[in-house]
N, C-alpha and C. Protein backbone atom coordinates (compact mmCIF):
# COMPACT_ATOMS: atom_id res chain seq x y z
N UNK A 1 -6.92 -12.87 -9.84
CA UNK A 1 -6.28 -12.05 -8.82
C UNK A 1 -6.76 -10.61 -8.99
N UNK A 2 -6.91 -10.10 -7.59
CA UNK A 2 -7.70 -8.57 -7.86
C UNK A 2 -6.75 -7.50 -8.02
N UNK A 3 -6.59 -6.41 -8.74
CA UNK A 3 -5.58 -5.42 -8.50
C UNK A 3 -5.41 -4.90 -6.90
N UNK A 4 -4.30 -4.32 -6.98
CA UNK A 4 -3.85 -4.99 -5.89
C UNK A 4 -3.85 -3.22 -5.74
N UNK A 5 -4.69 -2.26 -4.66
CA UNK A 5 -5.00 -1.01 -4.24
C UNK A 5 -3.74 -0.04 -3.40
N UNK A 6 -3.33 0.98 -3.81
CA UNK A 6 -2.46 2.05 -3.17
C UNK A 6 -2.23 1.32 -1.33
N UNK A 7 -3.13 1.30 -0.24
CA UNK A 7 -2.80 1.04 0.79
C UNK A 7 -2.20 -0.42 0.75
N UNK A 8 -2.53 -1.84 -0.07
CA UNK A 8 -1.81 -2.78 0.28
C UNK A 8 -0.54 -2.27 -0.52
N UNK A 9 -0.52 -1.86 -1.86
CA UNK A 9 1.01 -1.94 -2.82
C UNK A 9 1.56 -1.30 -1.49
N UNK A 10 1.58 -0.21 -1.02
CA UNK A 10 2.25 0.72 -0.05
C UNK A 10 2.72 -0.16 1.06
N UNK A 11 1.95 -1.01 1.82
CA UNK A 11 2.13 -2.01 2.68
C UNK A 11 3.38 -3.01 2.18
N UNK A 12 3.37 -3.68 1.12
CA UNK A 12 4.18 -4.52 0.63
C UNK A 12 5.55 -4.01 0.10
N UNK A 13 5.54 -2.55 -0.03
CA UNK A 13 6.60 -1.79 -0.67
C UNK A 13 7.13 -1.18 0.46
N UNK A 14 6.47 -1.38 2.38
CA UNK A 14 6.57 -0.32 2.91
C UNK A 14 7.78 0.31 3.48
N UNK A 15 9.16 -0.79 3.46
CA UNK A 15 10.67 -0.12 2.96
C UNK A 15 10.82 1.03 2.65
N UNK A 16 10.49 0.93 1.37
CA UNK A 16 10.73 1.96 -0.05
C UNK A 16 9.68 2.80 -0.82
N UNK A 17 8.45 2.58 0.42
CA UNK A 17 7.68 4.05 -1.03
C UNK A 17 6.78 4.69 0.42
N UNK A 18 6.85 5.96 0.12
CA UNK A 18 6.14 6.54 1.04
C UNK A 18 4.88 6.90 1.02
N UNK A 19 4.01 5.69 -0.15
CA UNK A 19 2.76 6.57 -0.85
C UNK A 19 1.72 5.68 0.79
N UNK A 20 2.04 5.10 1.56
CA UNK A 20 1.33 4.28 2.46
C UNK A 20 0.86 5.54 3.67
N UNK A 21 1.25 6.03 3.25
CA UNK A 21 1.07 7.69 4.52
C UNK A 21 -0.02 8.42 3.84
N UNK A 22 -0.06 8.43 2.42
CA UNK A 22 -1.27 8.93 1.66
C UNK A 22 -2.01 8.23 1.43
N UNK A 23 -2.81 6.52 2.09
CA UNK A 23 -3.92 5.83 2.31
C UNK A 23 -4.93 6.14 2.57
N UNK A 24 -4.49 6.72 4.09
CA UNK A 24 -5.63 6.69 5.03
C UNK A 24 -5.61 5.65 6.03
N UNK A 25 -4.35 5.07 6.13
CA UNK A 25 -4.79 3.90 6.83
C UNK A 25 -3.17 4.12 8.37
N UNK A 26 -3.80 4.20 9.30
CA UNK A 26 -2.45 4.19 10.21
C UNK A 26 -1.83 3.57 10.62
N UNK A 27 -0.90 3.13 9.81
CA UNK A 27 -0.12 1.67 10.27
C UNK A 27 0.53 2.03 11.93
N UNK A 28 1.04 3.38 12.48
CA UNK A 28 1.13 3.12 14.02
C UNK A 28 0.22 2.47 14.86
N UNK A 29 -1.19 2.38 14.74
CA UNK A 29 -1.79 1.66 15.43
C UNK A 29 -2.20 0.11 14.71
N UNK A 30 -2.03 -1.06 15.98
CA UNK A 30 -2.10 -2.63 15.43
C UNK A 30 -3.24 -2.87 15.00
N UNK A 31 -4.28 -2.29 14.92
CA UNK A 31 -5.50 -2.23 14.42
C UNK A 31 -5.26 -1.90 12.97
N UNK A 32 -4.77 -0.73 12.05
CA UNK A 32 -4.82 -0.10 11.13
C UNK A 32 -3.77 -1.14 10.46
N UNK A 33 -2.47 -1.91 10.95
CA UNK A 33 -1.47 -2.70 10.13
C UNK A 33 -2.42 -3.84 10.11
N UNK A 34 -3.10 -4.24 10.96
CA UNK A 34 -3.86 -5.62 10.89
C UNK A 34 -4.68 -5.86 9.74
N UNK A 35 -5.73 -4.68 9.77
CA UNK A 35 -6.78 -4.99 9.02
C UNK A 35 -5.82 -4.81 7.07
N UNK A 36 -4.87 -4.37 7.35
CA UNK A 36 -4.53 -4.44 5.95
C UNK A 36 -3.41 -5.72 5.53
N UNK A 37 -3.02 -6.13 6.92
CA UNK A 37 -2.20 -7.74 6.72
C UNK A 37 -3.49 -8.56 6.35
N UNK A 38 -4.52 -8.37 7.26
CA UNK A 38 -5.39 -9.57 6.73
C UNK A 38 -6.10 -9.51 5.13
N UNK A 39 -6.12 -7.97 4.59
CA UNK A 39 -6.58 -8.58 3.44
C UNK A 39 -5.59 -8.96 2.77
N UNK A 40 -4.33 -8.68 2.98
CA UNK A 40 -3.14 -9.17 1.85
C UNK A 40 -3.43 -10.29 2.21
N UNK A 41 -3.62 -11.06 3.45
CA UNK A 41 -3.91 -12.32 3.42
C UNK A 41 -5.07 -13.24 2.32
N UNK A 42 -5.83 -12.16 2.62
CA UNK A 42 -6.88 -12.86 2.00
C UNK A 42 -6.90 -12.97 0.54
N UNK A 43 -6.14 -12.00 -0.04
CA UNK A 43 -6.22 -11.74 -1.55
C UNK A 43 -5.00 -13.00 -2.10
N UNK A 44 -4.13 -13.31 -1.14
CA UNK A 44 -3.27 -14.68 -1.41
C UNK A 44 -1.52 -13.74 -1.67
N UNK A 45 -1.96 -12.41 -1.31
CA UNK A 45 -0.79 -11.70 -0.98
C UNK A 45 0.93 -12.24 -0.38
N UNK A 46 -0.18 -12.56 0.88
CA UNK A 46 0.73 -13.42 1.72
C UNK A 46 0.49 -14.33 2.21
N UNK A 47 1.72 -15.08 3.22
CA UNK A 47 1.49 -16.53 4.02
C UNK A 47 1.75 -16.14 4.92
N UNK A 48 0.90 -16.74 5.81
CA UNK A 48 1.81 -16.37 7.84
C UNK A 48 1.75 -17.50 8.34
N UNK A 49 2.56 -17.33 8.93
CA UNK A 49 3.05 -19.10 9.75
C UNK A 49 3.82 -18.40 11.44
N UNK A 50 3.50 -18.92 12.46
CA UNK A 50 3.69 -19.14 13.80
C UNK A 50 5.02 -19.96 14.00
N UNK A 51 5.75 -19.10 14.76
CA UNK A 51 7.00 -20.15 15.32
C UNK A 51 7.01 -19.87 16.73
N UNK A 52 7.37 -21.16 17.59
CA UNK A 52 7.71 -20.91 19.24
C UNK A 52 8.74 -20.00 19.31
N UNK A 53 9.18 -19.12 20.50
CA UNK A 53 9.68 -18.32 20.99
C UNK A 53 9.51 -17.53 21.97
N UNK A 54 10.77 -18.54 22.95
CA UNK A 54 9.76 -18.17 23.95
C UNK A 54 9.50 -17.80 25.34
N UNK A 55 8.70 -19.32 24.81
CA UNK A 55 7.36 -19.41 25.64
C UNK A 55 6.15 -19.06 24.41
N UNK A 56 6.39 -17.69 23.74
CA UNK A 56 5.16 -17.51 22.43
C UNK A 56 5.30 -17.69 21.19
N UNK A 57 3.91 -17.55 20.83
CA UNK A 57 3.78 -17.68 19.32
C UNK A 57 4.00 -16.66 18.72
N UNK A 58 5.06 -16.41 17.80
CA UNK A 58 5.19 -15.32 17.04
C UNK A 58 5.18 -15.11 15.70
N UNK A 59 4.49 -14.73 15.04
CA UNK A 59 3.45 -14.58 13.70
C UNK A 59 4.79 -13.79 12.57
N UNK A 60 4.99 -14.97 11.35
CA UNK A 60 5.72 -14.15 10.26
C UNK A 60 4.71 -14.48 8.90
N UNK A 61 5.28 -13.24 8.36
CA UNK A 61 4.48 -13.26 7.10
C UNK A 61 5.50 -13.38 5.83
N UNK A 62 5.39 -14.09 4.60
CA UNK A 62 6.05 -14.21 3.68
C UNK A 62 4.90 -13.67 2.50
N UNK A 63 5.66 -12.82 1.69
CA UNK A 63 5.20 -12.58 -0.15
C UNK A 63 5.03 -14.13 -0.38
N UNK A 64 3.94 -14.23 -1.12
CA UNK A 64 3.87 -15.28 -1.99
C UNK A 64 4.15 -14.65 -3.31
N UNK A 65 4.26 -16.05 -4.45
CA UNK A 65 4.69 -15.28 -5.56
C UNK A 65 3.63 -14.09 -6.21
N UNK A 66 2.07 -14.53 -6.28
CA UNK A 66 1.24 -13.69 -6.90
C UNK A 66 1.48 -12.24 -5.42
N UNK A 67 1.77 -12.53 -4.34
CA UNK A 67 2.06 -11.06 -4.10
C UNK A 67 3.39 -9.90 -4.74
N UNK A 68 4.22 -11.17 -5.08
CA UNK A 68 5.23 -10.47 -5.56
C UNK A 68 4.88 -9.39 -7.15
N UNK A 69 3.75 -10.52 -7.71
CA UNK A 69 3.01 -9.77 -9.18
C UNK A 69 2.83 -8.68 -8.74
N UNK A 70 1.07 -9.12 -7.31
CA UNK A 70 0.72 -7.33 -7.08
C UNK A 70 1.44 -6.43 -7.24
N UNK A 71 2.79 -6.21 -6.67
CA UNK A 71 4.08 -5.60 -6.35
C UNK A 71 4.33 -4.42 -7.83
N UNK A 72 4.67 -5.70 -8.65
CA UNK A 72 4.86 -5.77 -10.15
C UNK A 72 3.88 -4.68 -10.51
N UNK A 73 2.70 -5.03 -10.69
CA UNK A 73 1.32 -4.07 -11.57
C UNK A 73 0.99 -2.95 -10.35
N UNK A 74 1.25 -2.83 -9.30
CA UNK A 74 1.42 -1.89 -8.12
C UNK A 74 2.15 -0.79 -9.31
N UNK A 75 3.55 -1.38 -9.03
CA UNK A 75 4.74 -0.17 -9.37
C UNK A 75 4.70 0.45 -11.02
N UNK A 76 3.92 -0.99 -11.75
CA UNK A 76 4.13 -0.35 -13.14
C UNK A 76 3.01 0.72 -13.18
N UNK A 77 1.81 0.19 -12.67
CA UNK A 77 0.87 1.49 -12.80
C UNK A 77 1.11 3.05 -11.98
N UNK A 78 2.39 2.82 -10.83
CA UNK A 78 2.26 4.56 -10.39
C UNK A 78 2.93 5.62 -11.27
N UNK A 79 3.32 5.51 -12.39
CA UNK A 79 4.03 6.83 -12.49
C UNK A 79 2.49 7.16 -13.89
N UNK A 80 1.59 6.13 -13.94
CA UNK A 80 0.15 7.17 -14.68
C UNK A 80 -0.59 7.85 -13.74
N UNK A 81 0.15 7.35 -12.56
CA UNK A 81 -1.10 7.89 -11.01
C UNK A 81 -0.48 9.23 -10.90
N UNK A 82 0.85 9.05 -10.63
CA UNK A 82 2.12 10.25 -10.65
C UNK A 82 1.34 11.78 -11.31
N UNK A 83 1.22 10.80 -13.09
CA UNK A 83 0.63 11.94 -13.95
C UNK A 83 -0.60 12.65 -13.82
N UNK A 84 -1.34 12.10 -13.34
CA UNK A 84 -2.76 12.26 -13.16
C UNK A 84 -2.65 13.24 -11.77
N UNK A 85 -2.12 13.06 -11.11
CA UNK A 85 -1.82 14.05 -9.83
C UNK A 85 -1.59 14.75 -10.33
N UNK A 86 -0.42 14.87 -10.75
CA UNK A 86 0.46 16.15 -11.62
C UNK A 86 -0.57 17.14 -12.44
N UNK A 87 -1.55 17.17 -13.12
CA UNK A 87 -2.21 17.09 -13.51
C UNK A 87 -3.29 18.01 -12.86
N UNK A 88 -3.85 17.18 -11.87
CA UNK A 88 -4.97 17.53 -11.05
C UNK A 88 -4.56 18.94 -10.07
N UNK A 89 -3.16 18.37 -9.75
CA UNK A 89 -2.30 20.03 -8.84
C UNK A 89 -2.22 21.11 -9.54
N UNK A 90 -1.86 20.91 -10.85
CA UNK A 90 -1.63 21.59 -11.73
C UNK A 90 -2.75 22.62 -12.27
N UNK A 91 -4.08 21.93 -12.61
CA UNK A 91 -5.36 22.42 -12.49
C UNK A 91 -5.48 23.13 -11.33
N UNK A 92 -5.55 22.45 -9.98
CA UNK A 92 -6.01 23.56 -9.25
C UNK A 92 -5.06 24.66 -8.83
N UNK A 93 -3.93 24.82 -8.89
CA UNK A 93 -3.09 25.82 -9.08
C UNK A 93 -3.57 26.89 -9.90
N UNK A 94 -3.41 26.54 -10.79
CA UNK A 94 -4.16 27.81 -12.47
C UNK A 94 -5.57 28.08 -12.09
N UNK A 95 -6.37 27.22 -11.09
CA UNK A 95 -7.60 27.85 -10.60
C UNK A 95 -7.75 28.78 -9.38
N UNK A 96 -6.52 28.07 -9.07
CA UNK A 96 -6.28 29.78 -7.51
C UNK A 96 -6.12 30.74 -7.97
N UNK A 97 -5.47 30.66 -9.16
CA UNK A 97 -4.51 31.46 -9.73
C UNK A 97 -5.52 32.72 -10.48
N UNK A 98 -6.29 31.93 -11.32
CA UNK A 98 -7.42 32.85 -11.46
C UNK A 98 -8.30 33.58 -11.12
N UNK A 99 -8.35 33.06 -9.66
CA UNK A 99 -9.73 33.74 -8.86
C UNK A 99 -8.65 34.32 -7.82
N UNK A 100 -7.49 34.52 -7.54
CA UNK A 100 -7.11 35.36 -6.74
C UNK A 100 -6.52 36.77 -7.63
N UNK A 101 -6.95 37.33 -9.35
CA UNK A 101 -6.50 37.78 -9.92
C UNK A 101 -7.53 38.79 -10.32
């Protein structure tokens, strides 16, 4: 199973974490949610299954369990991402800081 990247964890978390806005990817348009349902698809993320309603077919998606992992190694790895930001702001702060002095 591949690690599972900031725009899908964000996708699968997208309830509860707001890091899916810092992707790059625009889930308002069905183009930008698609192409990132299909790789959760593809990575075995998720299942989608079709039910009548109708008159149409209407498309649900379920976590499988290894999406539920991604989820898992998603959340345990952000607060080193957290740091590493922290970090990187932090640097360039003290570098404004210097050259505007």
């Amino acid at each position: 199973m591949r690690p599972v990247g900031a725009a899908e964890g964000g996708l699968l978390r997208l309830p509860d974490h707001p890091e899916l806005a810092r992707s790059g990817y625009d889930l308002r348009s069905a183009s930008g949610a698609l192409e990132l349902v299909r790789r959760l698809e593809a990575a075995g993320s998720l299942t989608v299954y079709s039910v009548a309603h109708a008159g149409r077919l209407r498309k649900f998606y379920r976590l499988t369990p290894g999406g539920v992992e991604q989820i898992d190694q998603f959340l345990a790895g952000w607060p080193e991402i957290e740091r590493i930001y922290a970090m990187i702001k932090e640097s360039a702060e003290y570098d404004a800081r210097a050259v505007s002095e």
